[in-house]
N, C-alpha and C. Protein backbone atom coordinates (compact mmCIF):
# COMPACT_ATOMS: atom_id res chain seq x y z
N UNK A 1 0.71 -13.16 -11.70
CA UNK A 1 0.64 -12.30 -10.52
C UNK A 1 2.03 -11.75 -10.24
N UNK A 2 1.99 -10.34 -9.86
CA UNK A 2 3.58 -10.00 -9.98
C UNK A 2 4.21 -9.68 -8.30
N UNK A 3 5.19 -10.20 -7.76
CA UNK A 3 5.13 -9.76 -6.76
C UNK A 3 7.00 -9.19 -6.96
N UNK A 4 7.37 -8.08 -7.24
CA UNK A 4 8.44 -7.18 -7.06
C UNK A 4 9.08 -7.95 -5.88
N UNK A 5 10.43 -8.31 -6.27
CA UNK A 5 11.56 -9.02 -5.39
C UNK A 5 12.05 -7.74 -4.47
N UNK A 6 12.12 -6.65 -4.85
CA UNK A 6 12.83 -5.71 -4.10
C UNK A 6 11.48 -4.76 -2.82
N UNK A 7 10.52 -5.00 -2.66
CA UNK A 7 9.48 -4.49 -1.94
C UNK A 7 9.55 -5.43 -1.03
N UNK A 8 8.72 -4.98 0.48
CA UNK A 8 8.70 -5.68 1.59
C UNK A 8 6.90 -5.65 1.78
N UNK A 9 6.47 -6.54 2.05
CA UNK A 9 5.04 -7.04 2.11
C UNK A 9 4.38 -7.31 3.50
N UNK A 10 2.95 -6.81 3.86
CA UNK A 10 2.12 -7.56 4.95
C UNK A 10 1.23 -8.08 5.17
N UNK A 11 1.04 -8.89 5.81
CA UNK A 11 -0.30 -9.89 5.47
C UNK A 11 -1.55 -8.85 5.73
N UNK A 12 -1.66 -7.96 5.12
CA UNK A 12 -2.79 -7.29 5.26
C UNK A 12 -2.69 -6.93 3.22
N UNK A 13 -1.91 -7.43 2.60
CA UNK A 13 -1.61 -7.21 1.38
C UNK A 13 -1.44 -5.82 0.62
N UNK A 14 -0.30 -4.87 1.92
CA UNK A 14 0.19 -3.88 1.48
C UNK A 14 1.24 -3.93 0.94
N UNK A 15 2.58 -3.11 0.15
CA UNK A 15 3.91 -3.41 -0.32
C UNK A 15 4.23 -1.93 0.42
N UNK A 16 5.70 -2.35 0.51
CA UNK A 16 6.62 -0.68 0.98
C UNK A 16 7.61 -1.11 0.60
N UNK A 17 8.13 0.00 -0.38
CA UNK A 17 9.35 0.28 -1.03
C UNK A 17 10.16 1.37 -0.03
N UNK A 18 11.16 1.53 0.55
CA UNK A 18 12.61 2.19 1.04
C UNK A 18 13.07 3.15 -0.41
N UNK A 19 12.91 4.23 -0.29
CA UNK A 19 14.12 5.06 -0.95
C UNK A 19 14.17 6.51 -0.23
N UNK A 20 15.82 6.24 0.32
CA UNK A 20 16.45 7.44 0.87
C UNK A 20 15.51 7.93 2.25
N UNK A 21 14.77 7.24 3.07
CA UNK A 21 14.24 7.85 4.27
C UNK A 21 12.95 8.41 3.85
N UNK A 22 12.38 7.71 3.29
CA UNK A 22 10.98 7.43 3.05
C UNK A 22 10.55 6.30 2.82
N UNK A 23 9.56 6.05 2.53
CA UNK A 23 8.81 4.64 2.10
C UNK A 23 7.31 4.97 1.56
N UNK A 24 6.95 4.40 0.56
CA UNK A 24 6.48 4.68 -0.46
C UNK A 24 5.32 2.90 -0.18
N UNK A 25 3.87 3.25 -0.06
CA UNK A 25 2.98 2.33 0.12
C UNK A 25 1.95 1.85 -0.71
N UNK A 26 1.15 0.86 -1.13
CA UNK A 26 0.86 0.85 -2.04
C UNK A 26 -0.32 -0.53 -1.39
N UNK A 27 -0.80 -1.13 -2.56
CA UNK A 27 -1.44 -2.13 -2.16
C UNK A 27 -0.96 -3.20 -3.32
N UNK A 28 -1.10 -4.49 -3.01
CA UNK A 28 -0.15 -5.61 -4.16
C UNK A 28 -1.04 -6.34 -5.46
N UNK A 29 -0.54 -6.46 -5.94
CA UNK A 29 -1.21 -7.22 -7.55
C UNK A 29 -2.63 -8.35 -7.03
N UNK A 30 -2.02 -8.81 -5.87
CA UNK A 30 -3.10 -9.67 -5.55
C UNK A 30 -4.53 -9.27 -4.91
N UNK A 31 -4.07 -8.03 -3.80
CA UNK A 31 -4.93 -7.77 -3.30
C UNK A 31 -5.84 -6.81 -4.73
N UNK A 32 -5.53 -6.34 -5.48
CA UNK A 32 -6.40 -5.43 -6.49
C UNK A 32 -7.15 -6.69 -7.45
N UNK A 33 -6.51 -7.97 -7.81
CA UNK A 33 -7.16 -8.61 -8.51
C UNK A 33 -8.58 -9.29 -7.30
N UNK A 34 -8.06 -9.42 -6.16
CA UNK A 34 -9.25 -9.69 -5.87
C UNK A 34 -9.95 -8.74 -5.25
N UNK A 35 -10.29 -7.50 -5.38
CA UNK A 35 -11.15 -6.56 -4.91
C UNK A 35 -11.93 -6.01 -6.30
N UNK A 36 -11.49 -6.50 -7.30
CA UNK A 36 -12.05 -6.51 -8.80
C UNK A 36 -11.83 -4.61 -8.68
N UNK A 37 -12.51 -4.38 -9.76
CA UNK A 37 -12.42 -3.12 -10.27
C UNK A 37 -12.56 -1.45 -9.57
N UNK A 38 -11.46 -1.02 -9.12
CA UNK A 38 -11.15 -0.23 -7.96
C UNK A 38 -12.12 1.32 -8.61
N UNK A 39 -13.03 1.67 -7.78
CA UNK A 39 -13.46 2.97 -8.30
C UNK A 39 -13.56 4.02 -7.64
N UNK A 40 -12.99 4.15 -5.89
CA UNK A 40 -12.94 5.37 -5.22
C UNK A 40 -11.80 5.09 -4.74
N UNK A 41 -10.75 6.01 -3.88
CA UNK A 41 -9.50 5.42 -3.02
C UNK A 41 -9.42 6.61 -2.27
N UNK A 42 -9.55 6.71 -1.05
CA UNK A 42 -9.60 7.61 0.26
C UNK A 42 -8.24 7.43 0.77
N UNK A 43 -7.43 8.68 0.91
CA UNK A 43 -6.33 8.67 1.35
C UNK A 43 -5.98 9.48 2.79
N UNK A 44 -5.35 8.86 3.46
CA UNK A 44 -4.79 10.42 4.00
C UNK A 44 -4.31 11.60 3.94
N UNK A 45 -4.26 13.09 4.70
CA UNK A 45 -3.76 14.29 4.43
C UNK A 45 -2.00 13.79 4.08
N UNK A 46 -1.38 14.89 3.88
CA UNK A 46 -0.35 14.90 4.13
C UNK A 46 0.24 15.09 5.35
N UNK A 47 1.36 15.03 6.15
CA UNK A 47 1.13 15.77 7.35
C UNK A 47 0.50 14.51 8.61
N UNK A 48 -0.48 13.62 8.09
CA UNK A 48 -1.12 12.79 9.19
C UNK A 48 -0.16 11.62 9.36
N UNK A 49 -0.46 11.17 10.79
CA UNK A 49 0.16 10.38 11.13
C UNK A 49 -0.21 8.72 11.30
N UNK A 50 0.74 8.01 10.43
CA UNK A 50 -0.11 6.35 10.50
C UNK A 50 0.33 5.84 11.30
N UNK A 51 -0.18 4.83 11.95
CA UNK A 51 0.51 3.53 12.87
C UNK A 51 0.11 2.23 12.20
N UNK A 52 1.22 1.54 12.25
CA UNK A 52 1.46 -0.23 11.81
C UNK A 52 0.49 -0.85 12.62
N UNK A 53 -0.74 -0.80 12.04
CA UNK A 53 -2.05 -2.03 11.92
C UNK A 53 -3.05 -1.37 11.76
N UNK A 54 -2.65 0.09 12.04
CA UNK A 54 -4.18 1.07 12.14
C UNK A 54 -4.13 1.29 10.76
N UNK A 55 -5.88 1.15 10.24
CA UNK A 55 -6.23 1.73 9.07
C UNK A 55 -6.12 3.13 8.41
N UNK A 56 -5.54 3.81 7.64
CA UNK A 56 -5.07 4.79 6.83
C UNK A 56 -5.87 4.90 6.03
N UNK A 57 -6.91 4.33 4.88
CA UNK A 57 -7.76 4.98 4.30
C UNK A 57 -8.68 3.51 3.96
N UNK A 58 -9.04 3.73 2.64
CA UNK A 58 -10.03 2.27 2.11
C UNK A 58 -9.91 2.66 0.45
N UNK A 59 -10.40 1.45 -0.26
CA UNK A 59 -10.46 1.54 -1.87
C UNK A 59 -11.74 0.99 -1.48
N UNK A 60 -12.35 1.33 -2.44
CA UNK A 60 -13.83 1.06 -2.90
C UNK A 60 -13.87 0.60 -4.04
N UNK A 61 -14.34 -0.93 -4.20
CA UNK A 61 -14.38 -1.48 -5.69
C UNK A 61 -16.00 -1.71 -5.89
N UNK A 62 -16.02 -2.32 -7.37
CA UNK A 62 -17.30 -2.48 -7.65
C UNK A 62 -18.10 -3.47 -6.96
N UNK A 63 -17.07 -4.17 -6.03
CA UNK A 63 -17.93 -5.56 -5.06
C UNK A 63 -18.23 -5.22 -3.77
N UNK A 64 -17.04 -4.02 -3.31
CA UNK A 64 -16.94 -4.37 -1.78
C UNK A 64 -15.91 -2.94 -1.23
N UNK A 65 -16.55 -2.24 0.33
CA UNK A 65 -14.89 -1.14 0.78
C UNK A 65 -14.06 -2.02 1.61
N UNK A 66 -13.16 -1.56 0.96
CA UNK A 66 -11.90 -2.53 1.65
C UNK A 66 -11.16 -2.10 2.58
N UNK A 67 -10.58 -1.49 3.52
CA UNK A 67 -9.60 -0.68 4.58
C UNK A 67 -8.26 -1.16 3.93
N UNK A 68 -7.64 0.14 4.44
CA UNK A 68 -6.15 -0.12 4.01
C UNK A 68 -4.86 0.45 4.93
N UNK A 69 -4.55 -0.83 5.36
CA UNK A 69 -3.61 -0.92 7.04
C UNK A 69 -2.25 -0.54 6.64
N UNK A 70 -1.81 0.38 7.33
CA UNK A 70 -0.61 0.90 7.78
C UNK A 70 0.13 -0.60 7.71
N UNK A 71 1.32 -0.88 7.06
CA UNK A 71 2.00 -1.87 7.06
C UNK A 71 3.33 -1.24 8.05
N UNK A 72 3.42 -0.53 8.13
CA UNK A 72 4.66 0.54 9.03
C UNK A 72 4.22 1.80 9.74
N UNK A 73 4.83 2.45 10.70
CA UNK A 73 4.59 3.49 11.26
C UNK A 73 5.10 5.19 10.77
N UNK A 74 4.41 6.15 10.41
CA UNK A 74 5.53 7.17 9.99
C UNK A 74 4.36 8.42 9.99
N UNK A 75 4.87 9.39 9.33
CA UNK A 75 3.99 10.85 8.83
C UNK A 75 4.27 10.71 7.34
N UNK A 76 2.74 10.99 7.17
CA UNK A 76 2.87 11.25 5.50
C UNK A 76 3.35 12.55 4.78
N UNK A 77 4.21 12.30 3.96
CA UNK A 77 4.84 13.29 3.44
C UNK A 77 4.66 13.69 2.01
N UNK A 78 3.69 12.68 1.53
CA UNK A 78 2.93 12.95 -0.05
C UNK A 78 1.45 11.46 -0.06
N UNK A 79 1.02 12.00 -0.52
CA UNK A 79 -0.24 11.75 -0.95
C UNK A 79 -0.22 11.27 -2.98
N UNK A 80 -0.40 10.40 -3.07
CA UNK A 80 -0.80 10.05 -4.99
C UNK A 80 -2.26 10.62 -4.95
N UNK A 81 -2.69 11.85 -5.36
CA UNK A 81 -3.59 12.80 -5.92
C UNK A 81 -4.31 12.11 -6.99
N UNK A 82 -3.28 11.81 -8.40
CA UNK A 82 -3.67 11.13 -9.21
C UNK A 82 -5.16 10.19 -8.90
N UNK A 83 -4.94 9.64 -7.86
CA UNK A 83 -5.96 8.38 -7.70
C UNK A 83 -7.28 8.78 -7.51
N UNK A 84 -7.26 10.04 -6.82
CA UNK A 84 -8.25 10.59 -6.78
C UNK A 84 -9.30 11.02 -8.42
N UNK A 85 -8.75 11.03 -9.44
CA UNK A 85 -9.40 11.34 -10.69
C UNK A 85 -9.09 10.16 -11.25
N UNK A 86 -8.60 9.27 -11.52
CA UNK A 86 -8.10 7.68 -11.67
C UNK A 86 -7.65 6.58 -11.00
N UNK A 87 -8.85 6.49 -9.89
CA UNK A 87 -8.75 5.11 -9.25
C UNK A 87 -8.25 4.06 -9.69
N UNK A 88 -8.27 3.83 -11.14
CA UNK A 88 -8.15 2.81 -11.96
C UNK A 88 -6.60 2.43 -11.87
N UNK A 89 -6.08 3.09 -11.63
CA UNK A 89 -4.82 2.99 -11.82
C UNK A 89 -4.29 1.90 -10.57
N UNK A 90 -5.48 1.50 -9.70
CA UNK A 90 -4.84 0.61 -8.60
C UNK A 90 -4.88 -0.65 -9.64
N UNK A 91 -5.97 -1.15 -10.78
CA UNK A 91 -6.08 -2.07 -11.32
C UNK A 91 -4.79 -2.18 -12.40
N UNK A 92 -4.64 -1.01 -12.99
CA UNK A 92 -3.84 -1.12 -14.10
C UNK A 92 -2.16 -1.29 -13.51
N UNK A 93 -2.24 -0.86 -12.51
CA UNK A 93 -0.03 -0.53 -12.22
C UNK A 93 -0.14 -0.21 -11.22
N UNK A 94 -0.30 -1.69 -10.10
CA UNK A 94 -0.02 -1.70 -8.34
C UNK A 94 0.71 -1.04 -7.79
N UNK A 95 2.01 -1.25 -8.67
CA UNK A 95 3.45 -1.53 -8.10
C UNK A 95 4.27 0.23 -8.66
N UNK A 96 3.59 0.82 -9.52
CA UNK A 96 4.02 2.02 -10.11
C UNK A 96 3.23 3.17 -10.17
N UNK A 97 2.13 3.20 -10.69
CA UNK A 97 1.21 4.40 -10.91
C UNK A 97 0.03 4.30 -9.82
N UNK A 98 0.37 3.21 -8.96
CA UNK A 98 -1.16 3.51 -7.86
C UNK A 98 -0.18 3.30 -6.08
N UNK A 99 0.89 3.82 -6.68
CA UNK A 99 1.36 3.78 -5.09
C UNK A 99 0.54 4.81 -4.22
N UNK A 100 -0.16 4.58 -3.53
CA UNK A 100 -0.76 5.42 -2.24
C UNK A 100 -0.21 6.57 -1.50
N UNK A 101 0.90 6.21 -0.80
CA UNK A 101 1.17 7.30 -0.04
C UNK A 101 2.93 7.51 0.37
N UNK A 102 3.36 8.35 0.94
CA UNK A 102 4.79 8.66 1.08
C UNK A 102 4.96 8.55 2.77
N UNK A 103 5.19 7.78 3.55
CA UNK A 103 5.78 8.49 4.89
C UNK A 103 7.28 8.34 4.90
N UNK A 104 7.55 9.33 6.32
CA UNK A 104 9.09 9.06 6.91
C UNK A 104 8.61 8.19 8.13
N UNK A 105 9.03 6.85 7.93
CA UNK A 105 9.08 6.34 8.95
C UNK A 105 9.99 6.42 10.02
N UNK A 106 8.99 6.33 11.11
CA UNK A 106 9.31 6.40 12.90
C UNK A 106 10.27 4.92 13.52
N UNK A 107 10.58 4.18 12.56
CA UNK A 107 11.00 3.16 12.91
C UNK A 107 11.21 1.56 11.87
N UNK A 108 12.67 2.06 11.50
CA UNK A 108 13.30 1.01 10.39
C UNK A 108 12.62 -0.84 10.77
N UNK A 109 12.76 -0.89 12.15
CA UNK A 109 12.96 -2.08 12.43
C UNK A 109 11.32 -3.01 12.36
N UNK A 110 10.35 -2.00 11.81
CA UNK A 110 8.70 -2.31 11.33
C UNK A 110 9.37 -2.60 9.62
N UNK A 111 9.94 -2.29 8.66
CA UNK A 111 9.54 -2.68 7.83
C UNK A 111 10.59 -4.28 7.19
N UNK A 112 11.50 -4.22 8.40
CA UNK A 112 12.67 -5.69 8.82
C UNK A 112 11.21 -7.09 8.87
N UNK A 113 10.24 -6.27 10.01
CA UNK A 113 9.70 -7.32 10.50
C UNK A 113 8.37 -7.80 9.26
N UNK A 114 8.48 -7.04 8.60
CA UNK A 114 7.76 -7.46 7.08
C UNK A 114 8.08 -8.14 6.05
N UNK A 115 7.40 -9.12 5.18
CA UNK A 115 7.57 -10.41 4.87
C UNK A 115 8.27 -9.89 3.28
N UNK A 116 8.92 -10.73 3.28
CA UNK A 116 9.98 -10.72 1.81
C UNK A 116 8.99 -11.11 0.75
N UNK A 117 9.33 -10.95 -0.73
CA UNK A 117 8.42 -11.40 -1.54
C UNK A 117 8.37 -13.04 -1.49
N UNK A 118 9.28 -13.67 -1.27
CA UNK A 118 9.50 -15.27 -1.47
C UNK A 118 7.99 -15.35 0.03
N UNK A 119 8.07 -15.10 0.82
CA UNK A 119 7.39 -15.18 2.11
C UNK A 119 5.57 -14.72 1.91
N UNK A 120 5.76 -13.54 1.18
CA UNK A 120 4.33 -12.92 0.89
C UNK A 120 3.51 -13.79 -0.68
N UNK A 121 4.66 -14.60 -1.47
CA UNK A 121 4.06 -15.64 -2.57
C UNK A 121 3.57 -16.57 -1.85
N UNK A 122 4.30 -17.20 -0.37
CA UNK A 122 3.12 -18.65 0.34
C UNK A 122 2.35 -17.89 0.60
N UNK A 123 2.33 -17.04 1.41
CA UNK A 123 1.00 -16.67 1.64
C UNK A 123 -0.34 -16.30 1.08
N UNK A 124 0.21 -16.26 -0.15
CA UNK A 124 -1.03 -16.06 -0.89
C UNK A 124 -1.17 -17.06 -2.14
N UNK A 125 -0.65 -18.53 -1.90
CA UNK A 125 -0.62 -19.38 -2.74
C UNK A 125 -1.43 -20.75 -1.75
């Protein structure tokens, strides 16, 4: 199970990566192995606005729809398109080719209060 030392994690089993005044969202190795085989992923526009706990879109696997929570607050400023013609890609590369979405976050001190990888491994051990 891979959990990237440099990403910040929430117990809702999202990841957010920081580069340059964005943040870049995704969902984690764990949460895709257990939602088994990802085959729709509903995103937000660009342009829309998330809040930290409110749901932002859902993946749809072959078991079950899953919601997928704002781990931080911001406006989206890109959208992964890709996923839309290759869902799959949440199964194949969490952490690289199925990142979700782009915001500028409204507030540094939401993704402080999010759990380190050492912190997000108990939790899911």
């Amino acid at each position: 199970m891979s959990i990237p030392k440099e990403l910040r994690y929430s117990k809702d089993h999202e990841w957010v990566k920081h580069e340059e005044g964005t943040a870049t969202i995704g969902i984690t190795d764990f949460a895709q192995s257990e939602l088994g085989d990802i085959v729709f992923v509903e995103l937000p526009a660009v342009g829309d606005e998330i809040k930290a706990g409110d749901a932002f879109g859902s993946v749809e696997s072959v078991k079950t729809v899953s919601e997928l929570y704002a781990p931080i607050s911001g406006k989206v400023v890109a959208v992964n398109e890709s996923l839309e013609d290759s869902p799959e890609f949440v199964n194949e590369s969490p952490y690289e080719n199925a990142w979700m979405v782009k915001v500028e976050p409204t507030d540094s001190a939401e993704t402080d209060a999010l759990l380190t990888a050492e912190q997000y491994e108990e939790l899911i051990s």
